[in-house]
PDB file of N, CA and C in Angstrom:
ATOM      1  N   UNK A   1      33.114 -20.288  -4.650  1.00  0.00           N
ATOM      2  CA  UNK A   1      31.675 -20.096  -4.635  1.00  0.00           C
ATOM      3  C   UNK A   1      31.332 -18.678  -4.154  1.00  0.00           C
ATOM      4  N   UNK A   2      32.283 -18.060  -3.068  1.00  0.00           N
ATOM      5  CA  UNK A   2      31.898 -17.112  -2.512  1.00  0.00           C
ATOM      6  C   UNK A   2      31.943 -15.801  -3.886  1.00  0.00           C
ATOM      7  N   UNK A   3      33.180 -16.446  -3.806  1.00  0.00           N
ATOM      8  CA  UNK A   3      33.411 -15.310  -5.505  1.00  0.00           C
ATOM      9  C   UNK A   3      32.823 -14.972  -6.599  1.00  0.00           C
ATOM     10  N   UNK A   4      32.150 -16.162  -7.081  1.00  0.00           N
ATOM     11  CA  UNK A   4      31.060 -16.216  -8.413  1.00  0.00           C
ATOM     12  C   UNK A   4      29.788 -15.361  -7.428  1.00  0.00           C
ATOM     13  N   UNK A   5      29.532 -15.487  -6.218  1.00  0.00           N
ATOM     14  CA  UNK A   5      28.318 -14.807  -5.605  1.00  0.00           C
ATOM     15  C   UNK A   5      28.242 -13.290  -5.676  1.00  0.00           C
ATOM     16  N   UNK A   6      29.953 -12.818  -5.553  1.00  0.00           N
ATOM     17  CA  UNK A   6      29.820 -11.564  -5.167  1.00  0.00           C
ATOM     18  C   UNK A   6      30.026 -10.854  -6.506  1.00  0.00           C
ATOM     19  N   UNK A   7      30.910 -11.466  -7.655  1.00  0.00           N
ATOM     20  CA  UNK A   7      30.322 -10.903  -8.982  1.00  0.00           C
ATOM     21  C   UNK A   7      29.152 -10.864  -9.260  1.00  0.00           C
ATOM     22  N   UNK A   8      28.391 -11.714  -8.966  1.00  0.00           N
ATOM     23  CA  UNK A   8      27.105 -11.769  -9.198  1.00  0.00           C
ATOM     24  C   UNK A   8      26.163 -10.379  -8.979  1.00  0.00           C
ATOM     25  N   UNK A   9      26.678  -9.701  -7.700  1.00  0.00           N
ATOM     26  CA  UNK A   9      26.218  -8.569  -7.194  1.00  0.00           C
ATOM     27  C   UNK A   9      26.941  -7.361  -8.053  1.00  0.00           C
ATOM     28  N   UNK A  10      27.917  -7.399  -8.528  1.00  0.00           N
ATOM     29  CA  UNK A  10      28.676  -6.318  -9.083  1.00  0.00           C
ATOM     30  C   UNK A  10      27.169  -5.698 -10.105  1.00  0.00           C
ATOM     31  N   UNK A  11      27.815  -4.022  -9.976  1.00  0.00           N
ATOM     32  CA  UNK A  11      26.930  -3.678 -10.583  1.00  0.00           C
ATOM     33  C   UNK A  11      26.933  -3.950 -11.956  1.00  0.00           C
ATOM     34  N   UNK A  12      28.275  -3.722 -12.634  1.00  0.00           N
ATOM     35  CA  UNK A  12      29.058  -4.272 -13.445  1.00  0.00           C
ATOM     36  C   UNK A  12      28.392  -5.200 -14.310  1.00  0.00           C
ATOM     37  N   UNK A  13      27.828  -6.261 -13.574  1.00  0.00           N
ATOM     38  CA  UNK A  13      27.420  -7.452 -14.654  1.00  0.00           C
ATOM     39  C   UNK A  13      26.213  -6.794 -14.860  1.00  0.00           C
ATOM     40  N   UNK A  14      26.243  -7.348 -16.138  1.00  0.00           N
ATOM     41  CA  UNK A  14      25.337  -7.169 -17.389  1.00  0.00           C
ATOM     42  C   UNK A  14      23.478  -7.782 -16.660  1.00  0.00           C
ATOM     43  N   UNK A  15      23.790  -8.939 -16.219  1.00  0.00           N
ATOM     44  CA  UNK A  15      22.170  -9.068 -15.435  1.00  0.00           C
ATOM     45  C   UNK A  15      21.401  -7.641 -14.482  1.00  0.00           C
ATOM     46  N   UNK A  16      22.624  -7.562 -13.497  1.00  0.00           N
ATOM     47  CA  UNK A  16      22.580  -6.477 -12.936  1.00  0.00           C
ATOM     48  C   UNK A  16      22.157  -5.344 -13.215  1.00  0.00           C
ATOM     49  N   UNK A  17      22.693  -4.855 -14.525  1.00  0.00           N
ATOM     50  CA  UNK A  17      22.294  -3.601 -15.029  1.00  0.00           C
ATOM     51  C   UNK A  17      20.811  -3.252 -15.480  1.00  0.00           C
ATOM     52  N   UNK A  18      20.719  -4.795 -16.273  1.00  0.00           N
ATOM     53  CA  UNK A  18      19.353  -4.469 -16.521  1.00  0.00           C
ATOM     54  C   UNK A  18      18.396  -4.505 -15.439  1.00  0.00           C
ATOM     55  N   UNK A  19      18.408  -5.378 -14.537  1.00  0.00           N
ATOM     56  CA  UNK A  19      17.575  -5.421 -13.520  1.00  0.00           C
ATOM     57  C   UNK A  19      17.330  -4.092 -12.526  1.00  0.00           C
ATOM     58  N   UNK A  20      18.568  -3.466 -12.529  1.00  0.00           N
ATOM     59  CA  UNK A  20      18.470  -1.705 -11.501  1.00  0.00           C
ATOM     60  C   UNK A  20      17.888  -0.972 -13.022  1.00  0.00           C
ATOM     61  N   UNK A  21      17.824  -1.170 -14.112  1.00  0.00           N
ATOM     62  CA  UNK A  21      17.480  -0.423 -15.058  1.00  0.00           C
ATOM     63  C   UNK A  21      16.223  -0.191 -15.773  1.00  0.00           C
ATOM     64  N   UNK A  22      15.460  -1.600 -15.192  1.00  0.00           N
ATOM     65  CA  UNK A  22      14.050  -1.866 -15.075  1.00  0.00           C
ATOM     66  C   UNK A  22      13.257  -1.543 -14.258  1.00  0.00           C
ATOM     67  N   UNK A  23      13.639  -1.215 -12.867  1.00  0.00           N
ATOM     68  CA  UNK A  23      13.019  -0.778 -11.783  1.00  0.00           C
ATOM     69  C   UNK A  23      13.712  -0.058 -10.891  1.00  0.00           C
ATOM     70  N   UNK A  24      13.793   1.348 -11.408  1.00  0.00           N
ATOM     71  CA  UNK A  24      14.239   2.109 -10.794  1.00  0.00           C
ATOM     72  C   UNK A  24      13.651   2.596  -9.274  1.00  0.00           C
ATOM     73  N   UNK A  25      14.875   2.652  -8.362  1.00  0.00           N
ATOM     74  CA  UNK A  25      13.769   2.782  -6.759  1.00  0.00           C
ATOM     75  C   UNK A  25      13.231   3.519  -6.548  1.00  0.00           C
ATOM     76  N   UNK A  26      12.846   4.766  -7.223  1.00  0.00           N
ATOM     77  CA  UNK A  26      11.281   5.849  -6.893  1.00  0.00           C
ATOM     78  C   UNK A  26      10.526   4.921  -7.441  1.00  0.00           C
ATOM     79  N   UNK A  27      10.087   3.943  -8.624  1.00  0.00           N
ATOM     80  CA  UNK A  27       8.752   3.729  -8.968  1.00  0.00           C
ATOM     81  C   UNK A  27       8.620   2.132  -8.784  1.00  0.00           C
ATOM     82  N   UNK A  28       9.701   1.854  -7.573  1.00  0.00           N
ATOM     83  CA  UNK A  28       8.993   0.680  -6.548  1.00  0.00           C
ATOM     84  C   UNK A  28       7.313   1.216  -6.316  1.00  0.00           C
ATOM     85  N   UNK A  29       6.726  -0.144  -6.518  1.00  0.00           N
ATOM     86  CA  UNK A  29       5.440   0.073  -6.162  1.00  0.00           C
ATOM     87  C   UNK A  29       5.191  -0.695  -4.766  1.00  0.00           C
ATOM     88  N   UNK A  30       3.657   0.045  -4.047  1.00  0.00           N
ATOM     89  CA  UNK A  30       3.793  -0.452  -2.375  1.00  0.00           C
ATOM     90  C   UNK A  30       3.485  -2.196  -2.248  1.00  0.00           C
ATOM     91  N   UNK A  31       4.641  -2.521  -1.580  1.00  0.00           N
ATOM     92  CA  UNK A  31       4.273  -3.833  -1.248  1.00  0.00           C
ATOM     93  C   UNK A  31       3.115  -4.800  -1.411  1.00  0.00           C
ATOM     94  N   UNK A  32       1.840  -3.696  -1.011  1.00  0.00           N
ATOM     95  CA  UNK A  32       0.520  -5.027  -1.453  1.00  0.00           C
ATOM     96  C   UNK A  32      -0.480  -3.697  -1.612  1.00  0.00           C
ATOM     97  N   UNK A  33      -1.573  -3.890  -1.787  1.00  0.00           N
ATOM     98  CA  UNK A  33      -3.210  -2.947  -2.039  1.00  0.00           C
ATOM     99  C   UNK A  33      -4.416  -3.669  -1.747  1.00  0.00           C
ATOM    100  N   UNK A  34      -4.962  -3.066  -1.417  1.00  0.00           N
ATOM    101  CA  UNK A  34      -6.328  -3.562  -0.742  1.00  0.00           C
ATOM    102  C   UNK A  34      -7.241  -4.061  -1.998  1.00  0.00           C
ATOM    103  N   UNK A  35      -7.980  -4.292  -1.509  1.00  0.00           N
ATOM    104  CA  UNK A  35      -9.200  -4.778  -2.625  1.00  0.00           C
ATOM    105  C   UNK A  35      -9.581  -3.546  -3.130  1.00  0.00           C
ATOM    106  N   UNK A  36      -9.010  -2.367  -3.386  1.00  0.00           N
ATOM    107  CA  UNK A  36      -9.636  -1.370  -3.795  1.00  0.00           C
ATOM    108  C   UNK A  36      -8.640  -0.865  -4.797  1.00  0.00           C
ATOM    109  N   UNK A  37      -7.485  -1.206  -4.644  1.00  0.00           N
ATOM    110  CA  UNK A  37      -6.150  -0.818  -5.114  1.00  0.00           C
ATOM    111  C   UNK A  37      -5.289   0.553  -4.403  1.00  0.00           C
ATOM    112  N   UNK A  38      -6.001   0.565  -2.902  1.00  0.00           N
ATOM    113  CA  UNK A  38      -5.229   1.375  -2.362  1.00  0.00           C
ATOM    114  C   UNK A  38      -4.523   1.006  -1.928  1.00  0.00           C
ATOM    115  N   UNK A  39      -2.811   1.573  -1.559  1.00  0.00           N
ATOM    116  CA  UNK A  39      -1.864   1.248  -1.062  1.00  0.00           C
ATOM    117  C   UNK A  39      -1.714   0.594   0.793  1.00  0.00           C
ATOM    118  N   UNK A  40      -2.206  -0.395   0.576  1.00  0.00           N
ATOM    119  CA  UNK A  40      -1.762  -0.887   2.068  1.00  0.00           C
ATOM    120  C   UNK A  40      -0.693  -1.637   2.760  1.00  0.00           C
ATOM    121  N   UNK A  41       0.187  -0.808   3.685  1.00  0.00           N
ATOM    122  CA  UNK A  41       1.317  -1.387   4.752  1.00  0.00           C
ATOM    123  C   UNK A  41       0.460  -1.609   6.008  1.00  0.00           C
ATOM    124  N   UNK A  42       1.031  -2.601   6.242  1.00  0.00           N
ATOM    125  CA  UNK A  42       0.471  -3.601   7.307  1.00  0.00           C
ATOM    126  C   UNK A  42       1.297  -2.927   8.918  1.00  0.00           C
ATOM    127  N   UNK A  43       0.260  -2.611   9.884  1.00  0.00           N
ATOM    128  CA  UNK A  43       0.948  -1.963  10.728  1.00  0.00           C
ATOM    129  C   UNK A  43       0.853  -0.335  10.917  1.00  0.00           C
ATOM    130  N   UNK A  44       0.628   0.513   9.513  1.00  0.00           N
ATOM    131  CA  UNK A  44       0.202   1.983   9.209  1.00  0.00           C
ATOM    132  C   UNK A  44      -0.804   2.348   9.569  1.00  0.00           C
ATOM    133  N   UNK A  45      -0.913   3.233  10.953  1.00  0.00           N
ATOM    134  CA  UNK A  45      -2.536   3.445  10.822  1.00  0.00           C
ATOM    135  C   UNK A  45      -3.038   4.439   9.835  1.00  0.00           C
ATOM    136  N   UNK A  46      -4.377   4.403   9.577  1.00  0.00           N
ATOM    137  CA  UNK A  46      -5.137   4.974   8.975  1.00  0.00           C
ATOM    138  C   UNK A  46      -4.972   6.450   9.148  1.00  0.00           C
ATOM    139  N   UNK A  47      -4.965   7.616   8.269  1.00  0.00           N
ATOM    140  CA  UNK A  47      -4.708   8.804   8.426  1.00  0.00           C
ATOM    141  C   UNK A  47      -6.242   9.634   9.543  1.00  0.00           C
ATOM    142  N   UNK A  48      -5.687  10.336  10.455  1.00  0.00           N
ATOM    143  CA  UNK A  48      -6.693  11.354  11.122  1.00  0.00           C
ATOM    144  C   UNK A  48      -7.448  11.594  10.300  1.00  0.00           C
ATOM    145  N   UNK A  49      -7.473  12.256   9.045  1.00  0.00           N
ATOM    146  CA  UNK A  49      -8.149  12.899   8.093  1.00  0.00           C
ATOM    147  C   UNK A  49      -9.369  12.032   7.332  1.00  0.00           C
ATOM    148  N   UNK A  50      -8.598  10.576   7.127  1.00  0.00           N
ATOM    149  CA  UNK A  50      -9.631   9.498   6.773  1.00  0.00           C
ATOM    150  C   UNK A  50     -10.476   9.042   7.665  1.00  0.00           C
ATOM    151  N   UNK A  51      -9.598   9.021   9.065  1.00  0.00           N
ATOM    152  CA  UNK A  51     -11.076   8.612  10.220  1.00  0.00           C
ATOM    153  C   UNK A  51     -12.576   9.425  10.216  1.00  0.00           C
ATOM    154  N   UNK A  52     -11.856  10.882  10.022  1.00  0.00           N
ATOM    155  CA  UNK A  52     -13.114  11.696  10.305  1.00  0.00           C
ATOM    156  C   UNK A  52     -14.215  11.551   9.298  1.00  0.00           C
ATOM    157  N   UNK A  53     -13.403  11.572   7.779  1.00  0.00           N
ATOM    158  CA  UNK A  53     -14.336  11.600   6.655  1.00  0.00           C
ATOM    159  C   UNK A  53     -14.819  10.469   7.145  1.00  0.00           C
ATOM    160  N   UNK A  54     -14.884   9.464   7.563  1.00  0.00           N
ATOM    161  CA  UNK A  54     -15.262   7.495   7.778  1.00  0.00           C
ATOM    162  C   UNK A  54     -17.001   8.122   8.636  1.00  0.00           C
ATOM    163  N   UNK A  55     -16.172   8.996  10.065  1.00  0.00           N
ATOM    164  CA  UNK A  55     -17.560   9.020  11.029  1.00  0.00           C
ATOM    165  C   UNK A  55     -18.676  10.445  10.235  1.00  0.00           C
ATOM    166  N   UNK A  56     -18.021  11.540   9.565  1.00  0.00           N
ATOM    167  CA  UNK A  56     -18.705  12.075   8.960  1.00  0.00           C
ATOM    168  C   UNK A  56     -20.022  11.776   7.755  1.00  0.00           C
ATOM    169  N   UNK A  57     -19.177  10.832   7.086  1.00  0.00           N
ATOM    170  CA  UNK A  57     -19.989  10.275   6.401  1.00  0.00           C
ATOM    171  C   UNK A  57     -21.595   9.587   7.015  1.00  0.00           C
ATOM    172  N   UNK A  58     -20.557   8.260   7.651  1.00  0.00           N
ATOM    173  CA  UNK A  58     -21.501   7.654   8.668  1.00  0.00           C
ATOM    174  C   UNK A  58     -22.524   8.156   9.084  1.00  0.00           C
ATOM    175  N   UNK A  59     -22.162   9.444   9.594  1.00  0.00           N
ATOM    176  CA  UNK A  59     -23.386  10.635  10.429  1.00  0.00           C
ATOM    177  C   UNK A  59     -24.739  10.691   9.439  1.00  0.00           C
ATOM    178  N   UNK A  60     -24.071  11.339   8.151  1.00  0.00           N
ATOM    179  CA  UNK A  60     -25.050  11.822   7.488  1.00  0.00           C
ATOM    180  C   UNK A  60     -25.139  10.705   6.508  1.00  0.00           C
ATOM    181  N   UNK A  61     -25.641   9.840   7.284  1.00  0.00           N
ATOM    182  CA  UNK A  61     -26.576   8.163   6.502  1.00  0.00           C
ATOM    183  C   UNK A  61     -26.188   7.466   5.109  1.00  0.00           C
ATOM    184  N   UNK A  62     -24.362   7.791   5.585  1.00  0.00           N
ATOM    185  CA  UNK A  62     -23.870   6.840   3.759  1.00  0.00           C
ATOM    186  C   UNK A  62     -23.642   5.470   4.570  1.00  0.00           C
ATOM    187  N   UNK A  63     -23.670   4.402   3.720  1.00  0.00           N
ATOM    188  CA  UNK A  63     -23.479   2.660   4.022  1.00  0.00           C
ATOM    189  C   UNK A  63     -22.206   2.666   4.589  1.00  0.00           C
ATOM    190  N   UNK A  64     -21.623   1.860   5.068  1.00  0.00           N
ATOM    191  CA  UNK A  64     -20.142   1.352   5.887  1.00  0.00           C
ATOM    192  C   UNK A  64     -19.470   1.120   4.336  1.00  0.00           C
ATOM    193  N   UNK A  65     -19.982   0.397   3.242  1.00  0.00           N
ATOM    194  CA  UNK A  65     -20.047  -0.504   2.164  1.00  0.00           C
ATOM    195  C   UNK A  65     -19.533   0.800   0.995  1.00  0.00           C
ATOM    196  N   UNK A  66     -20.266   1.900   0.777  1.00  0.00           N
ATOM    197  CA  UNK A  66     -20.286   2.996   0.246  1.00  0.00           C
ATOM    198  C   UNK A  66     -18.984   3.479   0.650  1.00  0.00           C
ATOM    199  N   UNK A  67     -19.154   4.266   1.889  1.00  0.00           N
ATOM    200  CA  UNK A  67     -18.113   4.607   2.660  1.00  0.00           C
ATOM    201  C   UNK A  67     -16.512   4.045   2.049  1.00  0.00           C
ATOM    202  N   UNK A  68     -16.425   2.447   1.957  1.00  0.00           N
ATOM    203  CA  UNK A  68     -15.144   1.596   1.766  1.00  0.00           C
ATOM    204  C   UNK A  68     -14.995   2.311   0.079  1.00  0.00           C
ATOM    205  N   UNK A  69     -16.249   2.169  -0.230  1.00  0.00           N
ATOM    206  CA  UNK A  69     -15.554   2.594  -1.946  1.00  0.00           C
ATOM    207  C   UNK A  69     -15.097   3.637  -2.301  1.00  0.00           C
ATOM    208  N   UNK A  70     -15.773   4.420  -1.434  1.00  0.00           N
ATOM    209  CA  UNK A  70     -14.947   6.246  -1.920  1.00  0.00           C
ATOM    210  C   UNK A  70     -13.845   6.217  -1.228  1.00  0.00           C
ATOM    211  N   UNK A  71     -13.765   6.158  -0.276  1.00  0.00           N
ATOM    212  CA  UNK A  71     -12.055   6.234   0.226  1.00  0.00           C
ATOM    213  C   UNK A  71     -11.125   5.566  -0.188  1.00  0.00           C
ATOM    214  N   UNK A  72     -11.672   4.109  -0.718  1.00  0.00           N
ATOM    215  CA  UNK A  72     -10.806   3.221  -1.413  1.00  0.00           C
ATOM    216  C   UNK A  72      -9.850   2.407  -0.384  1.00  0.00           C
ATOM    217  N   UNK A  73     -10.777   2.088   0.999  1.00  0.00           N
ATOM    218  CA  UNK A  73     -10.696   0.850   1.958  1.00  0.00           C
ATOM    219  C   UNK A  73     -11.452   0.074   1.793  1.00  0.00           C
ATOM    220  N   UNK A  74     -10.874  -1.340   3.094  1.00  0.00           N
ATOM    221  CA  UNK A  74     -11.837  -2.045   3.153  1.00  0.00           C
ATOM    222  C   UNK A  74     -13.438  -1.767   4.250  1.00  0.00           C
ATOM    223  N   UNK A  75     -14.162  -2.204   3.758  1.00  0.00           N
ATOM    224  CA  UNK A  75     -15.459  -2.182   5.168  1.00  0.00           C
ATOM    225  C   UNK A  75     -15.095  -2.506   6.324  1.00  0.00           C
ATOM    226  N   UNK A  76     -13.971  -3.583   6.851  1.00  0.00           N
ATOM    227  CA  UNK A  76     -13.731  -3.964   7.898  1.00  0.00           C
ATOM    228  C   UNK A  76     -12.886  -3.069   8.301  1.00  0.00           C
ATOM    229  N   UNK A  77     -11.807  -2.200   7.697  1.00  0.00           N
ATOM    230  CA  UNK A  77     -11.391  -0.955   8.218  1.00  0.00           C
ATOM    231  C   UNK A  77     -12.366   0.416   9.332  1.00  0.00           C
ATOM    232  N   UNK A  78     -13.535   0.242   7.858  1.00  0.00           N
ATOM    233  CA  UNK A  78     -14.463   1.404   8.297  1.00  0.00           C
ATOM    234  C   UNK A  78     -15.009   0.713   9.630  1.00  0.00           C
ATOM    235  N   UNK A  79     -15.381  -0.487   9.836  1.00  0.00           N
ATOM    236  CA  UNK A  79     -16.344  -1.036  10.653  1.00  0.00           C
ATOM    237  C   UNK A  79     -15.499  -0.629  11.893  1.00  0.00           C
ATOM    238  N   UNK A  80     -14.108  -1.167  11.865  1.00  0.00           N
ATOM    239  CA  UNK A  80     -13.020  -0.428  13.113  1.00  0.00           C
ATOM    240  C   UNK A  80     -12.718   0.915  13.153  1.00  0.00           C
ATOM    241  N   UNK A  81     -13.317   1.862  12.837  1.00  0.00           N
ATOM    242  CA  UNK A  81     -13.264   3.222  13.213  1.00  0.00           C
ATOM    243  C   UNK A  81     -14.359   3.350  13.622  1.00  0.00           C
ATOM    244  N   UNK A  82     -15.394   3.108  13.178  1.00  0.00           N
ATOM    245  CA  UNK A  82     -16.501   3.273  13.456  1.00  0.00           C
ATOM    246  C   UNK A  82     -16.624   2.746  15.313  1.00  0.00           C
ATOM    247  N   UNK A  83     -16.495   1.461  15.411  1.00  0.00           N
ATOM    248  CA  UNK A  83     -16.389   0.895  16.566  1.00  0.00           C
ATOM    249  C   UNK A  83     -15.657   1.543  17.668  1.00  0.00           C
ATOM    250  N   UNK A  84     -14.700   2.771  17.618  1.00  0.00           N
ATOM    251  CA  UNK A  84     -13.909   2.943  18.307  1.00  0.00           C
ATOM    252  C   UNK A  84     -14.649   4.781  18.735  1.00  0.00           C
TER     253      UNK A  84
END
């Protein structure tokens, strides 16, 4: 059993090939995306650069709601920068 498992892994077999040949590892795509289709890892904070645009905006009287769509977050993101 152990044996049929580890052919299994050979690069060798023919399943194998196609499968590393279909998805090559640069154009892994990110794990999950927000409701916006931006790339979100769970745990990543938010870039310096995006906080500021978040309270800049804010300042000069765009929606929390607005805000989420141009950056391409969620509102409850913005609502936690904002809050802080």
């Amino acid at each position: 059993m152990l044996e049929s498992f580890a052919q299994s892994l050979n690069p060798r077999n023919p399943i194998m090939e196609t499968a590393m040949q279909s998805q090559p590892l640069m154009n892994v795509p990110y794990p999950s995306r927000n409701r916006y289709g931006r790339p979100y890892i769970s745990g990543r904070p938010l870039l310096t650069c995006d906080r500021q645009k978040i309270v800049q905006l804010f300042e000069n009287g765009m929606k929390k709601i607005h805000i989420a769509k141009q950056l391409g977050i969620t509102h409850s993101c913005v609502s936690k920068v904002l809050r802080k």
